[in-house]
N, C-alpha and C. Protein backbone atom coordinates (compact mmCIF):
# COMPACT_ATOMS: atom_id res chain seq x y z
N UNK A 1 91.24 72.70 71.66
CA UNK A 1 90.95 74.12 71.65
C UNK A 1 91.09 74.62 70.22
N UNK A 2 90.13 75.59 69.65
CA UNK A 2 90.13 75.95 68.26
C UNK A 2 89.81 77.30 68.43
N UNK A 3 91.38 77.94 67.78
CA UNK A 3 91.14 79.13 67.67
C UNK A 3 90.89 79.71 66.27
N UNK A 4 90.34 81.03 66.40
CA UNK A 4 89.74 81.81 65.35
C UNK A 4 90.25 82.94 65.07
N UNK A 5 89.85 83.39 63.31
CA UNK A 5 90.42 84.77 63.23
C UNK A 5 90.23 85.20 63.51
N UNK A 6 90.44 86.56 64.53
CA UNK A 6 90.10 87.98 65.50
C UNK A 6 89.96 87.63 66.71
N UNK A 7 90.40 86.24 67.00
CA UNK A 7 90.21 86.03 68.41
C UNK A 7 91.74 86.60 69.33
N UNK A 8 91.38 86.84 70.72
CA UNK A 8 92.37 87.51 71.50
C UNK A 8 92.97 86.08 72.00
N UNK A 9 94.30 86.37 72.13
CA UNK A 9 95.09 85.57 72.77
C UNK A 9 95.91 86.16 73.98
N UNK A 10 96.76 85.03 74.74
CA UNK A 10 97.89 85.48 75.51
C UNK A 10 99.03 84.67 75.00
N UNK A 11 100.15 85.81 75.23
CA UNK A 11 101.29 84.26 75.08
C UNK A 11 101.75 83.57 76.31
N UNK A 12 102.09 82.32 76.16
CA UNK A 12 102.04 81.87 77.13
C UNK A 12 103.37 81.60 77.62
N UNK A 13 104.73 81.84 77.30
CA UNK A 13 106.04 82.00 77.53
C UNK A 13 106.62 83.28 77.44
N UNK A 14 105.82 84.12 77.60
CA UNK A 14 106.29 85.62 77.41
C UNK A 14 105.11 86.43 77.99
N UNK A 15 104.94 87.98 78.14
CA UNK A 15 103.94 88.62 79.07
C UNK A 15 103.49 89.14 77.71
N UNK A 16 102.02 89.71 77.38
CA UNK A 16 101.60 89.90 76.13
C UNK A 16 100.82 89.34 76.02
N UNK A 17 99.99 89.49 74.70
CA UNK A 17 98.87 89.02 73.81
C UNK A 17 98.72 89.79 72.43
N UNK A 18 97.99 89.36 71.83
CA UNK A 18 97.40 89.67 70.78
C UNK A 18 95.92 89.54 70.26
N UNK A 19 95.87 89.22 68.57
CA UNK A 19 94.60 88.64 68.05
C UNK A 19 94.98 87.64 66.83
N UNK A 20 94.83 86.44 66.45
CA UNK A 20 95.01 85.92 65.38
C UNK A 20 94.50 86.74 64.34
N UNK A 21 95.49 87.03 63.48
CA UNK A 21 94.38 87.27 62.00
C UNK A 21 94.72 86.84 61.02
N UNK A 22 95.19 85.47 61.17
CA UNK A 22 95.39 84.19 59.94
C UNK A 22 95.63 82.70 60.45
N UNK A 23 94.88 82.03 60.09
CA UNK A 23 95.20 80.89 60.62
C UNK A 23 96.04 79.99 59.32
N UNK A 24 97.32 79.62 59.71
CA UNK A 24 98.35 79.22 59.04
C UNK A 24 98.31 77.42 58.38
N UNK A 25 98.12 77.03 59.12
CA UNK A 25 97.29 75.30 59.08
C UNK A 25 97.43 75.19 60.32
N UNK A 26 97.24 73.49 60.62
CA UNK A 26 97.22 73.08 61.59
C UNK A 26 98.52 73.84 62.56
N UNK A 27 97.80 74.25 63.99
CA UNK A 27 98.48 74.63 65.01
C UNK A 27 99.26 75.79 64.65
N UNK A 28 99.07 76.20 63.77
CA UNK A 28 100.60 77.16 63.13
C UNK A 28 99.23 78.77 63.27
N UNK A 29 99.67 79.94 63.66
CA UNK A 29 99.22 80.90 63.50
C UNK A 29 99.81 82.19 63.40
N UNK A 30 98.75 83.60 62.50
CA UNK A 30 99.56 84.67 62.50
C UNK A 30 99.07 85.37 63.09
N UNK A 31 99.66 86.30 63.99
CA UNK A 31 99.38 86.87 65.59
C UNK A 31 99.34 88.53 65.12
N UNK A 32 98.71 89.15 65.66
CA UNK A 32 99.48 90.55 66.03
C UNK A 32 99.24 90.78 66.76
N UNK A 33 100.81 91.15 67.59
CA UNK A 33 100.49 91.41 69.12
C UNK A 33 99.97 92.22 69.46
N UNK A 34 100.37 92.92 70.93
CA UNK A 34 99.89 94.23 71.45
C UNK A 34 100.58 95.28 70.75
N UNK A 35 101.84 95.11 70.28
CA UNK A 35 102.50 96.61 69.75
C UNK A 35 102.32 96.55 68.32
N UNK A 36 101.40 95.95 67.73
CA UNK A 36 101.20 96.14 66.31
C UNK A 36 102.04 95.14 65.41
N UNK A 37 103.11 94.32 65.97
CA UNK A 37 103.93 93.64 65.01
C UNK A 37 103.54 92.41 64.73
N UNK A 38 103.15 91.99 63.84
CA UNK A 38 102.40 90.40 62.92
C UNK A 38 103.91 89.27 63.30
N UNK A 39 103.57 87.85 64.01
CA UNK A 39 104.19 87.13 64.40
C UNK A 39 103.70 85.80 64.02
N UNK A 40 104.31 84.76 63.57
CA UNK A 40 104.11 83.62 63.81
C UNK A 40 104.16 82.85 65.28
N UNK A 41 102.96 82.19 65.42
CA UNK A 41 103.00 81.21 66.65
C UNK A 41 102.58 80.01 66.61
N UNK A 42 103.07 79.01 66.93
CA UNK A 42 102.48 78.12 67.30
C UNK A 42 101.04 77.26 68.60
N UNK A 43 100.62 76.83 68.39
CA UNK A 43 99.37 76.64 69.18
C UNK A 43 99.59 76.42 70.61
N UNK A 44 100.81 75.55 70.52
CA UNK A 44 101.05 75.45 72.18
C UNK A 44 102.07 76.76 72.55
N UNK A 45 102.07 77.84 72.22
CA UNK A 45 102.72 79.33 72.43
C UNK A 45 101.73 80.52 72.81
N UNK A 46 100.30 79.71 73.05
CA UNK A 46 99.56 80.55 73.13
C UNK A 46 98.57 80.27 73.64
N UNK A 47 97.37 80.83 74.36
CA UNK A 47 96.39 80.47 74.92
C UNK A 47 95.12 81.77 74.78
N UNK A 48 93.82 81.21 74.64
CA UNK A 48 92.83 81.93 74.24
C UNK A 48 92.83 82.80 75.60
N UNK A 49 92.03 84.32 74.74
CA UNK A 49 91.66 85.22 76.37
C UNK A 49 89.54 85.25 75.81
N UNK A 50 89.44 85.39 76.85
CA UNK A 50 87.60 85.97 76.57
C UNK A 50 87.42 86.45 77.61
N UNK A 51 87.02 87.62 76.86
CA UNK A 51 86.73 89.34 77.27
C UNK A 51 87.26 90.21 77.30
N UNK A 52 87.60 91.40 77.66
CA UNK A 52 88.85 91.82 77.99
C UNK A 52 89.40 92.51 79.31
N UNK A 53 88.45 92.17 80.17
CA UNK A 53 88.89 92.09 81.67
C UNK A 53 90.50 91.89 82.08
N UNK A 54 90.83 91.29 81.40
CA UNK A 54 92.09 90.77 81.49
C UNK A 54 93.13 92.27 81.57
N UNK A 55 92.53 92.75 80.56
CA UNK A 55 93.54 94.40 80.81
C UNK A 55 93.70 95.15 82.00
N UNK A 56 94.86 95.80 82.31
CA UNK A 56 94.81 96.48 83.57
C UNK A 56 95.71 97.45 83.56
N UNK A 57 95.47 98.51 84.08
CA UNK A 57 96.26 99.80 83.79
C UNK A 57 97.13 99.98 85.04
N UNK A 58 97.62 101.16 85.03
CA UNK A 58 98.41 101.51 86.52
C UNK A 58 97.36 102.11 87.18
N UNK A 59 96.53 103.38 86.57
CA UNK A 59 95.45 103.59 87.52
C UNK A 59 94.58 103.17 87.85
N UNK A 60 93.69 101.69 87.38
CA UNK A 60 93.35 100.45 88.24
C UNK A 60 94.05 100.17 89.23
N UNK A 61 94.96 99.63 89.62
CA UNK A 61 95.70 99.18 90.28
C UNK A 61 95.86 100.34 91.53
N UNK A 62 96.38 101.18 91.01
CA UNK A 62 96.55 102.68 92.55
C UNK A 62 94.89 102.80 92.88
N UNK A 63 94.16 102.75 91.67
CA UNK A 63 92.53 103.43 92.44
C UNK A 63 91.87 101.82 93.28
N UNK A 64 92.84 101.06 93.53
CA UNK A 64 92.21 99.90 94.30
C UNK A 64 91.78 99.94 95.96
N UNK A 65 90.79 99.90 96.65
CA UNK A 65 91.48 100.26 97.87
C UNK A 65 92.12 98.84 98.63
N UNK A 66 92.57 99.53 99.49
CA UNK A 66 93.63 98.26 100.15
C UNK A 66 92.71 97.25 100.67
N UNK A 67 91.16 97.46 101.17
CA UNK A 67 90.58 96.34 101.71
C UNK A 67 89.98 95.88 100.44
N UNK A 68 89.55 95.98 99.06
CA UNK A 68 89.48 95.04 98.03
C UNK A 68 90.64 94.35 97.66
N UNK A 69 91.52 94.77 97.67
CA UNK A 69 92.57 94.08 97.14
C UNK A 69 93.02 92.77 98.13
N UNK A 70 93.09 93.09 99.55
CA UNK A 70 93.34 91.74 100.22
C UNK A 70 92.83 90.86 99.62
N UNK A 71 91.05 91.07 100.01
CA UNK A 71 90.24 90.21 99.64
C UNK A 71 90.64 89.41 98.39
N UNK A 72 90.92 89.46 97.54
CA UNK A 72 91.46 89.04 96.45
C UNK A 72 92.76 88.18 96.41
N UNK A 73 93.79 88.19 97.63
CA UNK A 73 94.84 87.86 98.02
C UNK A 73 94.55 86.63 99.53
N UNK A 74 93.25 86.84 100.08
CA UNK A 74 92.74 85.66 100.75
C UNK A 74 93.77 84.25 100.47
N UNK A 75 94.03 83.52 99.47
CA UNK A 75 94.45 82.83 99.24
C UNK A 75 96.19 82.53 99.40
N UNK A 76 96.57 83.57 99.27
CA UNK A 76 98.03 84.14 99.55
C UNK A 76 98.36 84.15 100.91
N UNK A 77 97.38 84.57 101.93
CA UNK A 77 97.95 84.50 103.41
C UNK A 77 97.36 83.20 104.12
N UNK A 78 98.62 82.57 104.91
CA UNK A 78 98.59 81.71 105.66
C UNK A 78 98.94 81.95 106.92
N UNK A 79 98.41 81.61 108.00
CA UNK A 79 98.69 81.40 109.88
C UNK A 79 99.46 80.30 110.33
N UNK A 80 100.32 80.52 110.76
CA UNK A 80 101.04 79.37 111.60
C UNK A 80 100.84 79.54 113.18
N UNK A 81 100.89 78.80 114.08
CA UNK A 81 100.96 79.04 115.29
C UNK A 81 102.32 78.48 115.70
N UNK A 82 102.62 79.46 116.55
CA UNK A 82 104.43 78.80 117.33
C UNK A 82 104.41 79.14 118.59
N UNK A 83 104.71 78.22 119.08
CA UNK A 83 104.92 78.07 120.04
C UNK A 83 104.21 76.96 120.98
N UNK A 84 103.84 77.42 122.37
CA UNK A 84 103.04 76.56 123.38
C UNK A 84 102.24 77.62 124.14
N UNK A 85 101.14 76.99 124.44
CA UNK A 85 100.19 77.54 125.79
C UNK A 85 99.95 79.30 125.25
N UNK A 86 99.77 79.99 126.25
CA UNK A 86 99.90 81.54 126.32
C UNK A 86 101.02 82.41 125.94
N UNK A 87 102.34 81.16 125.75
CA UNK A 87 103.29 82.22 125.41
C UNK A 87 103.48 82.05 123.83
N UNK A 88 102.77 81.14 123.65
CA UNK A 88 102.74 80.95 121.19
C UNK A 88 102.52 82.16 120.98
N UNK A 89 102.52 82.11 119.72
CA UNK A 89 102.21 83.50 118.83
C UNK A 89 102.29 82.68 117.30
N UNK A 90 101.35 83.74 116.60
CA UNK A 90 100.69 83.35 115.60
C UNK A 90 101.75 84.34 114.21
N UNK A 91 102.16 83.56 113.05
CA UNK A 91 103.08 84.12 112.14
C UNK A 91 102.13 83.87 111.06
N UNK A 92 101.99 85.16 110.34
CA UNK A 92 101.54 85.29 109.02
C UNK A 92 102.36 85.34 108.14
N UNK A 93 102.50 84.71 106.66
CA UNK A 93 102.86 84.28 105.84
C UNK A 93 101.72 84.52 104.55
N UNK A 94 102.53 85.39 103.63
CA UNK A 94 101.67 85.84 102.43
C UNK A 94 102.76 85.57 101.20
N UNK A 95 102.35 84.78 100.50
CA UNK A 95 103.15 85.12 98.81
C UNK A 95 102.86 85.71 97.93
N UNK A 96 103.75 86.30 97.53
CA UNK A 96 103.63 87.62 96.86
C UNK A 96 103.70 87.15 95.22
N UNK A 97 104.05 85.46 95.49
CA UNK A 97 103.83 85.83 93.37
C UNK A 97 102.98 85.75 92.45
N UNK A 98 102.79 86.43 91.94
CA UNK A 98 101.34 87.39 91.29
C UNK A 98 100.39 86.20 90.93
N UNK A 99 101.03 85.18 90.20
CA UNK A 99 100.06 83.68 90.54
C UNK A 99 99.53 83.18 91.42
N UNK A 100 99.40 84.03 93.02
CA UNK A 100 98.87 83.48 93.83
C UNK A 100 97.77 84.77 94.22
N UNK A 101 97.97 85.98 93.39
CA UNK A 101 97.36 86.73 93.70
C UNK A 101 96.19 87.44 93.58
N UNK A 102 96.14 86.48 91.90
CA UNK A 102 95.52 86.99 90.47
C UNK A 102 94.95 86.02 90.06
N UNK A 103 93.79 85.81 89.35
CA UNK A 103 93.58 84.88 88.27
C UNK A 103 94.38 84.85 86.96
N UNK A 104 94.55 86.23 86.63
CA UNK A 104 95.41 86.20 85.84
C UNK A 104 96.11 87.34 85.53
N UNK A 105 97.13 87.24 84.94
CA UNK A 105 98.13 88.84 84.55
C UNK A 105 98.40 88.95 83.40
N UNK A 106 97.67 88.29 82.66
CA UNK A 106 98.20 87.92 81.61
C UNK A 106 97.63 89.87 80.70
N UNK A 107 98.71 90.76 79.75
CA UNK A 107 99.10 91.64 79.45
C UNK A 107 99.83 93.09 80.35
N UNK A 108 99.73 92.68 81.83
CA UNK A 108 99.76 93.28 82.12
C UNK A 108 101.57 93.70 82.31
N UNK A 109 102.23 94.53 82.31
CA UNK A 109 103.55 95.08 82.58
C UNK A 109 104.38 94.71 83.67
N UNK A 110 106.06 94.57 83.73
CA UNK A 110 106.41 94.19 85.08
C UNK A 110 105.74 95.34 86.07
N UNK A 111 105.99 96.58 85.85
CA UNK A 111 105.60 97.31 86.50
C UNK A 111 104.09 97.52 87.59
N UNK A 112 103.14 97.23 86.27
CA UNK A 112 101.95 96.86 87.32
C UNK A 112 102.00 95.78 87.86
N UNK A 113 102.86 94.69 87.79
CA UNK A 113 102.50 93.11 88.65
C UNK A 113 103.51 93.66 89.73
N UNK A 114 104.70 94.30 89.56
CA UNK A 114 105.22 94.81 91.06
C UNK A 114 104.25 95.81 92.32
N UNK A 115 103.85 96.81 91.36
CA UNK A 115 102.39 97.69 91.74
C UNK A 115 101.59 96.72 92.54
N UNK A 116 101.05 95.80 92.00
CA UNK A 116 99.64 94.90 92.80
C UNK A 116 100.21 94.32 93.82
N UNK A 117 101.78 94.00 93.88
CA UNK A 117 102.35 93.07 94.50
C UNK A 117 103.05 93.60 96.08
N UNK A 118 103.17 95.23 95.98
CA UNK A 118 103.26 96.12 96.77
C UNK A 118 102.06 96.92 97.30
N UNK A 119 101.08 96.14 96.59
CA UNK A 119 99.46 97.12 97.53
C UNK A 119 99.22 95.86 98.43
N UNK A 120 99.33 94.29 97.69
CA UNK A 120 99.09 93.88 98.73
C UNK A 120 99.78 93.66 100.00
N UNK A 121 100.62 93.61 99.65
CA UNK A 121 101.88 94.02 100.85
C UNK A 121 101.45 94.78 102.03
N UNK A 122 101.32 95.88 101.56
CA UNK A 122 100.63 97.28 102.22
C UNK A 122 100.10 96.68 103.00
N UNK A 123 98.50 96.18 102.38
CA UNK A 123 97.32 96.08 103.15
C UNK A 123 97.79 94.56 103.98
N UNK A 124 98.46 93.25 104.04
CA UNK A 124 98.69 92.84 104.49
C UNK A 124 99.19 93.34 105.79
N UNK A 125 99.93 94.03 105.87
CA UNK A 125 100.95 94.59 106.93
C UNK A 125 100.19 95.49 107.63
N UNK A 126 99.25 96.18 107.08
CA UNK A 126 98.20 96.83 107.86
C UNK A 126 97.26 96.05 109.14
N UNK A 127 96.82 94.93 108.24
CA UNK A 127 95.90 93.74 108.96
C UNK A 127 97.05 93.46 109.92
N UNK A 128 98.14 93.14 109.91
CA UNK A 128 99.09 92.31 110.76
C UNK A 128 99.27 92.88 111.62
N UNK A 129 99.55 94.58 111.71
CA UNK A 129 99.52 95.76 112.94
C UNK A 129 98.75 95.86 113.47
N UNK A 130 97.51 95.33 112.76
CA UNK A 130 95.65 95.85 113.45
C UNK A 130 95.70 94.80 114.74
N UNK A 131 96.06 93.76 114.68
CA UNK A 131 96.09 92.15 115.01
C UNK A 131 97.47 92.15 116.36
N UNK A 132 98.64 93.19 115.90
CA UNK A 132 99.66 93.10 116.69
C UNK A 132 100.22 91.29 116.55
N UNK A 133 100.33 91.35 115.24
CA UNK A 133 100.94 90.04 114.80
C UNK A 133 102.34 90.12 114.76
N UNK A 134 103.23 89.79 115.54
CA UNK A 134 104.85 90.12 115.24
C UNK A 134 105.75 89.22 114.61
N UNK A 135 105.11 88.59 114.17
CA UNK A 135 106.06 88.19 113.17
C UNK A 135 105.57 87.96 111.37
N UNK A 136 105.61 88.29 110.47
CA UNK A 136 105.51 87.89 109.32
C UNK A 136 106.47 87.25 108.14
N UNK A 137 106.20 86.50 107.16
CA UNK A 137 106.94 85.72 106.44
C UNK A 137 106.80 86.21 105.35
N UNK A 138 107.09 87.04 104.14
CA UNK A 138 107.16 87.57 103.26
C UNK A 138 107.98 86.64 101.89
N UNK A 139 106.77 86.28 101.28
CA UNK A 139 107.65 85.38 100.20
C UNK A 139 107.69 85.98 98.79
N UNK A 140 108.44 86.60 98.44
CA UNK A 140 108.64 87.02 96.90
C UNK A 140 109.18 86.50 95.57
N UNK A 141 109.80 85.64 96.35
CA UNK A 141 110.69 84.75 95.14
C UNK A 141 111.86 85.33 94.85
N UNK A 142 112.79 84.48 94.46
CA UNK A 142 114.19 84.94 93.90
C UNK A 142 114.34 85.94 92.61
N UNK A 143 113.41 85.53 91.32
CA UNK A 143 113.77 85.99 90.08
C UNK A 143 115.19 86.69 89.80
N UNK A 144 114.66 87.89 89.52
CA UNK A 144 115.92 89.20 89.29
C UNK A 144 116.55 90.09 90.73
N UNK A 145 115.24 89.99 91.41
CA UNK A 145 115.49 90.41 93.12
C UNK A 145 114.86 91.70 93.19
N UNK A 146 113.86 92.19 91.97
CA UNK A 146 113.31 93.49 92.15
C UNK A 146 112.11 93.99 93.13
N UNK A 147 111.31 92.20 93.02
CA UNK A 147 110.63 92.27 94.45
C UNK A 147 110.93 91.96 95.78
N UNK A 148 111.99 91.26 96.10
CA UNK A 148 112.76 90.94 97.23
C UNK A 148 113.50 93.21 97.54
N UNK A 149 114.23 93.47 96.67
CA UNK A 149 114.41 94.74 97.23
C UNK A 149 113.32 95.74 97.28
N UNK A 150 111.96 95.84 96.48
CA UNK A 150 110.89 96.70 96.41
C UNK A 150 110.33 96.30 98.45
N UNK A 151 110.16 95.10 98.40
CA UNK A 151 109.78 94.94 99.77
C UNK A 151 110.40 95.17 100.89
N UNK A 152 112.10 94.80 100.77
CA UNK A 152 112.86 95.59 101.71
C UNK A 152 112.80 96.83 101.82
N UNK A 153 112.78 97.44 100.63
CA UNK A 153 112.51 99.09 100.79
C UNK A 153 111.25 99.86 101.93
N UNK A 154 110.19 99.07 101.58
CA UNK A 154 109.08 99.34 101.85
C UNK A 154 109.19 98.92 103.58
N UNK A 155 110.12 97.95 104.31
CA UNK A 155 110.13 98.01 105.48
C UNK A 155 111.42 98.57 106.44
N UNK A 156 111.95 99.09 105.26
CA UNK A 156 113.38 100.31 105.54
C UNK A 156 112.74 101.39 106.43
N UNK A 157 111.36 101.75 105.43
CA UNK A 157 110.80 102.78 106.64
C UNK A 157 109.67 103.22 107.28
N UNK A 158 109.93 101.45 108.01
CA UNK A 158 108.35 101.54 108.53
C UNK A 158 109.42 101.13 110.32
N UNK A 159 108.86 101.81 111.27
CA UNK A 159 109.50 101.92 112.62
C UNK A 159 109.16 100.80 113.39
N UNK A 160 110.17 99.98 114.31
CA UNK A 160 109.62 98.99 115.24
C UNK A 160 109.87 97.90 114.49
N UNK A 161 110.69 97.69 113.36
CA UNK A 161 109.97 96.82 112.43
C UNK A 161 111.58 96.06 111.86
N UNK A 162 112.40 94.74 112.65
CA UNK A 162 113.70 94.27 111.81
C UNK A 162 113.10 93.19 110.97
N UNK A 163 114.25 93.16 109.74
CA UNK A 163 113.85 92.14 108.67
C UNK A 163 115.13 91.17 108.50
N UNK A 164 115.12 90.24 108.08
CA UNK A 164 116.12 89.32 107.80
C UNK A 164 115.91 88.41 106.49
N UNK A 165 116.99 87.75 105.92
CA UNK A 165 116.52 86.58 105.17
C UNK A 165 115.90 85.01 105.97
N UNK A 166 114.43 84.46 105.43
CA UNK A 166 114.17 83.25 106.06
C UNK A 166 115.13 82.24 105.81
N UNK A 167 114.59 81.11 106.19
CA UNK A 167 115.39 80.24 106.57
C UNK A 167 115.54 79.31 105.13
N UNK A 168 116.64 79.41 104.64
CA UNK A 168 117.06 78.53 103.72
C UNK A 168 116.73 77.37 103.26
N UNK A 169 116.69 76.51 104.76
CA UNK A 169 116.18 75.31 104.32
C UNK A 169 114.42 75.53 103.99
N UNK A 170 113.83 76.25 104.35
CA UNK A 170 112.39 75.77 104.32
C UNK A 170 111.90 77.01 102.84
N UNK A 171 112.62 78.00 103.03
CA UNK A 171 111.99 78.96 101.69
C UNK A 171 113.07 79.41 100.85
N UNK A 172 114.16 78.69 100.74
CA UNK A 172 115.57 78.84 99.88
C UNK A 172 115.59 80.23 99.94
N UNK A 173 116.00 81.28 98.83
CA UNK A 173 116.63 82.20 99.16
C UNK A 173 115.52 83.78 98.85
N UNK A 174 114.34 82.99 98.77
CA UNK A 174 113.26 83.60 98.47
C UNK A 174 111.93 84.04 99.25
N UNK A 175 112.31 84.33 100.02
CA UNK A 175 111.52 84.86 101.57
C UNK A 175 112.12 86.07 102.22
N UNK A 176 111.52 86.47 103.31
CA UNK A 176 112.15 87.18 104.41
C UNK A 176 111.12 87.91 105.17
N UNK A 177 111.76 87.57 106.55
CA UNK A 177 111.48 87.12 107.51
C UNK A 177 111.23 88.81 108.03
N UNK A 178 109.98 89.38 109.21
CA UNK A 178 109.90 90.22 109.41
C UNK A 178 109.60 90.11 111.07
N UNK A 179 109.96 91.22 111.65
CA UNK A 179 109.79 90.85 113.49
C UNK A 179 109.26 92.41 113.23
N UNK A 180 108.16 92.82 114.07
CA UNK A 180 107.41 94.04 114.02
C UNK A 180 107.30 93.91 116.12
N UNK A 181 107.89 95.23 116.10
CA UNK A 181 107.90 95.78 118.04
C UNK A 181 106.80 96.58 118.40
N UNK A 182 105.79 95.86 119.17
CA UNK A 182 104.63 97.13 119.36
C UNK A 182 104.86 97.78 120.72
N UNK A 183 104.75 98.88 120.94
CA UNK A 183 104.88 99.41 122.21
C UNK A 183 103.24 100.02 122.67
N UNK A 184 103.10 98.32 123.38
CA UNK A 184 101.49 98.67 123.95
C UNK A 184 101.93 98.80 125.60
């Protein structure tokens, strides 16, 4: 890969990008990021962007509607069936980390990757009520725990609806588990 002066980058161990505007010698480069500050990087610290699609605001993200955005998250939800005969029931399972959600995130803020990560949520849980699916598997990951509590929040106050942590052995401490009560 050969990069150029004025070309856009991402970094690739940190959230951000820039543009080269010096190439230093081999592999060695001088960056300026997004906030204006000139950095040295190295080649494997970084990865080319083309276009700038890649950008995304907060009001992208809110002006999305909930049935584009699934669509986009297709890949994220999975069906299990449990049980036997007429009395199984079918458990949906969606992961929520933005690598499964996105092609890419690359500049975008924690804030908007929690944002995208709570619309699809939404619209998941919508489809799952439409369906009278009662059970769902909610995987967020451990990190810091800001999406594990953003999602608890979000089913604090929704009615009919207990949550728990999944099961340890199969999604360590980075799941949770949802039972939804329909009164048909």
């Amino acid at each position: 890969m050969n990069f150029s002066v004025g070309q856009s980058i991402t970094f690739l161990h940190e959230q951000g990008g820039g543009k080269i505007i010096e190439i230093l010698g081999v592999g060695k480069f001088k960056v300026e990021d997004d906030y204006g500050f000139e950095r040295i990087c190295l080649k494997s610290e970084i990865a080319p962007v083309y276009g700038t699609d890649y950008k995304i605001n907060e009001a992208t993200i809110a002006g999305l509607n909930e049935d584009e955005s699934f669509s986009t998250s297709r890949k994220a939800q999975k069906t299990k069936h449990v049980g036997l005969g007429r009395s199984g029931y079918d458990v949906w399972e969606i992961d929520l980390h933005i690598e499964s959600l996105t092609d890419s995130h690359a500049g975008w803020t924690n804030t908007q990757i929690v944002q995208k990560q709570l619309l699809e949520l939404r619209s998941f849980v919508k489809r799952a009520r439409a369906k009278h699916i009662r059970k769902l598997i909610v995987i967020h990951g451990v990190g810091t725990g800001v999406l594990k509590e953003e999602v608890r929040e979000f089913f604090r106050n929704q009615e009919g609806v207990e949550f728990y942590d999944a099961s340890y052995q199969e999604y360590g401490k980075g799941a949770t588990v949802v039972e939804i009560r329909y009164n048909i």
